[in-house]
C-alpha atoms as a PDB file:
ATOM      1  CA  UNK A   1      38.809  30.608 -49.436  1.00  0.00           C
ATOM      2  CA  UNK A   2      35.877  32.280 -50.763  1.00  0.00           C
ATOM      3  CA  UNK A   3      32.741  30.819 -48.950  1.00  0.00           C
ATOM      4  CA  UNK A   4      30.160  32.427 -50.783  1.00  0.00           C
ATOM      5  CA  UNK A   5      26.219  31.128 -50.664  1.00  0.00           C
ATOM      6  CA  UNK A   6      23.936  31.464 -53.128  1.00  0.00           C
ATOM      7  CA  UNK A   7      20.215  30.801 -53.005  1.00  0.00           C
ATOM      8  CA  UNK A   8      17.368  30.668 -55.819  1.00  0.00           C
ATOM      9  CA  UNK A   9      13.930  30.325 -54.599  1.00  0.00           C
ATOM     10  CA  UNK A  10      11.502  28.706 -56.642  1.00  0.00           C
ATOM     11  CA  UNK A  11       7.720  28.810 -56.263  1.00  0.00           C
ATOM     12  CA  UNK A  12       5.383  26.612 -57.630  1.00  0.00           C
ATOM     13  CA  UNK A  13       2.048  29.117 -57.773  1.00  0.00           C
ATOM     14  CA  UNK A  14      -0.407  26.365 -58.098  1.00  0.00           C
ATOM     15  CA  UNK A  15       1.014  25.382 -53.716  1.00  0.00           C
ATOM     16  CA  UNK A  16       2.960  22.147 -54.632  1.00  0.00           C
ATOM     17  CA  UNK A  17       6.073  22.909 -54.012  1.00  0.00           C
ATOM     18  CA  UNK A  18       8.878  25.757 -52.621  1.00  0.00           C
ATOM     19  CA  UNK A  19      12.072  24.714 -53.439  1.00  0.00           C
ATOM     20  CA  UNK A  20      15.412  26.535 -52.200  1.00  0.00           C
ATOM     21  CA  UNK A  21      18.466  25.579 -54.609  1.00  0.00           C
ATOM     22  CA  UNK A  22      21.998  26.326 -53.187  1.00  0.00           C
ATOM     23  CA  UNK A  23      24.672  26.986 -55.045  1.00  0.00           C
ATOM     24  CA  UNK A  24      28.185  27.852 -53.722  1.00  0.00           C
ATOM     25  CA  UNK A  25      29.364  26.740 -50.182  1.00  0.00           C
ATOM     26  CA  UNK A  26      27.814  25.833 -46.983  1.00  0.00           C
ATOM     27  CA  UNK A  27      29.904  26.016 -44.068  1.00  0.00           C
ATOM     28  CA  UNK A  28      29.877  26.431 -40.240  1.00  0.00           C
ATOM     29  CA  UNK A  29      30.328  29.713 -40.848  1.00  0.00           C
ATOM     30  CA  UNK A  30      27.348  30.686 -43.184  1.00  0.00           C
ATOM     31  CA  UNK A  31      24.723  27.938 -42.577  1.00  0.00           C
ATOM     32  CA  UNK A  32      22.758  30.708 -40.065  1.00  0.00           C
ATOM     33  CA  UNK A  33      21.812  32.594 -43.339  1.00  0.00           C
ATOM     34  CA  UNK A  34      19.989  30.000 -45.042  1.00  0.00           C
ATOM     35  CA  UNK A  35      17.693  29.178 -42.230  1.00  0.00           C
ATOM     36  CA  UNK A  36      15.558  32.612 -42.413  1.00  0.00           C
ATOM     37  CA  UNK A  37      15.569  31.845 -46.028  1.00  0.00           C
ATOM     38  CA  UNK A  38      13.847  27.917 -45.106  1.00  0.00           C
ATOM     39  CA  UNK A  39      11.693  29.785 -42.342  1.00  0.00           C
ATOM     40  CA  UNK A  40      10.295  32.073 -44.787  1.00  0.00           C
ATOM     41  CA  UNK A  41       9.446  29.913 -47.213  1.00  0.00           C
ATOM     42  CA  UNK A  42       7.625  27.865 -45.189  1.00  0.00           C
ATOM     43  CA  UNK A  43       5.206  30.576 -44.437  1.00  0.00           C
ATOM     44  CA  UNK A  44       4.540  31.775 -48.202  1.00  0.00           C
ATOM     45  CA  UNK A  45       2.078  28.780 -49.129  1.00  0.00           C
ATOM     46  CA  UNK A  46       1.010  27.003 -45.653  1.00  0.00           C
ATOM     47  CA  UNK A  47       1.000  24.237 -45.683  1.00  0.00           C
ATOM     48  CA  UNK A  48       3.455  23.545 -48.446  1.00  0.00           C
ATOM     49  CA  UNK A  49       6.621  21.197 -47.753  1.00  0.00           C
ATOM     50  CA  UNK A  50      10.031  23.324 -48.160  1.00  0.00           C
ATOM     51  CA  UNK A  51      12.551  21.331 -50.539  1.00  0.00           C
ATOM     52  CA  UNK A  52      16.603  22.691 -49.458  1.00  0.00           C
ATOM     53  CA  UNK A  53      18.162  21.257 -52.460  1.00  0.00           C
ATOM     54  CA  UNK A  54      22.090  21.183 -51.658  1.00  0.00           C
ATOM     55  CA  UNK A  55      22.786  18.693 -54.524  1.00  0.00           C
ATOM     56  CA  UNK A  56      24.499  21.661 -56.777  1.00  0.00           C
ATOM     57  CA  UNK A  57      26.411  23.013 -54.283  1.00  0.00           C
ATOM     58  CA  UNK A  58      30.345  23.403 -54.841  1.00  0.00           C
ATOM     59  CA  UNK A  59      31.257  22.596 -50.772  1.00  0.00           C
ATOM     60  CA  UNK A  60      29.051  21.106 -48.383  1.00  0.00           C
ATOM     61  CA  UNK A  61      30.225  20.771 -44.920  1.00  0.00           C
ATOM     62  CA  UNK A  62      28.598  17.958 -43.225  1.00  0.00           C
ATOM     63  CA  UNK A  63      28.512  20.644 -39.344  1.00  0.00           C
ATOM     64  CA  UNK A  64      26.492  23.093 -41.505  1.00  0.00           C
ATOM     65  CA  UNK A  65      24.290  20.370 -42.507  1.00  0.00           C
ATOM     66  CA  UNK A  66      23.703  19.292 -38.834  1.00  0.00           C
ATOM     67  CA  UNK A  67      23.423  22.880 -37.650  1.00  0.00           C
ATOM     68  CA  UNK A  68      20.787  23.442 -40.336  1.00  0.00           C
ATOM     69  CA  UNK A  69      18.494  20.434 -39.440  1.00  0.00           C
ATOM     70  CA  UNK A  70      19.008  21.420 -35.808  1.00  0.00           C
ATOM     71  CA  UNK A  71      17.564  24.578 -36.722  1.00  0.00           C
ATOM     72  CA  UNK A  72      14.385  23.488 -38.472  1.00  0.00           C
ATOM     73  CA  UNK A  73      13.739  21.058 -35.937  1.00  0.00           C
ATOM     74  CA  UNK A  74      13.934  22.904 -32.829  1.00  0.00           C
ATOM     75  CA  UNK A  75      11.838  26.286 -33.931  1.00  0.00           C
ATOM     76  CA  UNK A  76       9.141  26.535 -31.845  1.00  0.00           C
ATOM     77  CA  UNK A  77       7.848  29.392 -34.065  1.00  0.00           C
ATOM     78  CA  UNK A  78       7.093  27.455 -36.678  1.00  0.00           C
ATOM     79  CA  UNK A  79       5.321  24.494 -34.774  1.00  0.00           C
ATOM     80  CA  UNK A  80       2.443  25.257 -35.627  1.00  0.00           C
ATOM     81  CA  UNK A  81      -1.069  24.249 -37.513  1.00  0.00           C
ATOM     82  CA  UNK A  82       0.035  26.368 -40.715  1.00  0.00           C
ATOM     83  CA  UNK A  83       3.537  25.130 -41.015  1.00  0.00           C
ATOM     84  CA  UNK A  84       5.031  22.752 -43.612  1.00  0.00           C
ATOM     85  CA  UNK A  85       7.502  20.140 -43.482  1.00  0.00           C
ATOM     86  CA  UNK A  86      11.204  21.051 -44.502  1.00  0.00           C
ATOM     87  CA  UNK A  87      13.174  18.385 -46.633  1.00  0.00           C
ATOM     88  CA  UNK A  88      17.034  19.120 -46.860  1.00  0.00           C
ATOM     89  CA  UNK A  89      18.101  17.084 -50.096  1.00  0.00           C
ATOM     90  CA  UNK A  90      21.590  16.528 -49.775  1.00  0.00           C
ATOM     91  CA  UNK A  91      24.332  14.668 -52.076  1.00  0.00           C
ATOM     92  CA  UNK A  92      25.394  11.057 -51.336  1.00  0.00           C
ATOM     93  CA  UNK A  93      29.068  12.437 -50.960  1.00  0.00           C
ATOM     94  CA  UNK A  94      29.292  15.914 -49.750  1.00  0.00           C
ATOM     95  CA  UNK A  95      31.573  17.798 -51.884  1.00  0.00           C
ATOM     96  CA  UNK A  96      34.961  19.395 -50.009  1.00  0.00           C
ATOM     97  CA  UNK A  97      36.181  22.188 -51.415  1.00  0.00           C
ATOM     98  CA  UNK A  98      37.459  22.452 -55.190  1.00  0.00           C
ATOM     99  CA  UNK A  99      41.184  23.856 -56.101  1.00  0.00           C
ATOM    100  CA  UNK A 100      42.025  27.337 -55.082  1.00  0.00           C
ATOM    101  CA  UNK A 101      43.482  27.915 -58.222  1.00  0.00           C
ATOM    102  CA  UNK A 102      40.538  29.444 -61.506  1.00  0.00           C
ATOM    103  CA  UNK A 103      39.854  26.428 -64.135  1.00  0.00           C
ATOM    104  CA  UNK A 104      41.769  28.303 -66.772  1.00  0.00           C
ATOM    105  CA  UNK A 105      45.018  28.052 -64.448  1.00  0.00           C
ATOM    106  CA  UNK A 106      44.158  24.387 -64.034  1.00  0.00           C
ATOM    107  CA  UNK A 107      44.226  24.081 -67.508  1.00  0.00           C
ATOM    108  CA  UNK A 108      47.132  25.685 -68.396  1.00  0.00           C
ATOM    109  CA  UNK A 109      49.168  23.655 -65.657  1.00  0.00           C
ATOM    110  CA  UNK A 110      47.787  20.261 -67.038  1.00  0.00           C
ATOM    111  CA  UNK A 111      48.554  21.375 -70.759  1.00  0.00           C
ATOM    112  CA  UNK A 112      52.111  22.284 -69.773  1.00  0.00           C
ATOM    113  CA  UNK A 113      53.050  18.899 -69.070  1.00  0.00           C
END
């Protein structure tokens, strides 16, 4: 399976908002890149809250969640005066991973029939 993360960072000049929007999968495996991504952003407008928007992500695994709040919770780096919050915004139903198989094969299989 191809676990790949993606991660667009968007930064609202005026200090409202920094918002991280993942794309792709988040897994066990991966989740420890994302959090230098989160830790960075929460230094780039202090005291700005971090938004970790997992809502358009193709796989979500509930671990790499876990792992992930773990993380932000227990820096002690980041504890202090000029650090802002971190809000993970996560789907109702994490999503498992899609078929293996490329949407035109999908196609082609349900057309067949």
């Amino acid at each position: 399976m191809d676990h790949r993360l993606s991660v667009l960072v968007q930064v609202d000049l005026g200090g409202a908002y920094v918002r991280l929007a993942v794309t792709g999968c988040l897994t066990e495996a991966n989740q420890h890149v994302l959090y230098p991504l989160v830790r960075r952003a929460r230094t780039l407008i202090p005291p700005v809250t971090v938004s970790v928007d997992l809502t358009a992500a193709d796989h979500v695994e509930a671990i790499a969640v876990d792992l992930l709040r773990w993380a932000v919770d227990h820096d002690g780096t980041m504890g202090g005066a000029g650090a802002g919050a971190v809000e993970l915004v996560v789907p109702d139903d994490l999503p498992g991973h899609r078929s293996a198989l490329p949407p035109v094969v999908r196609r082609l299989e349900a057309w067949s029939r």
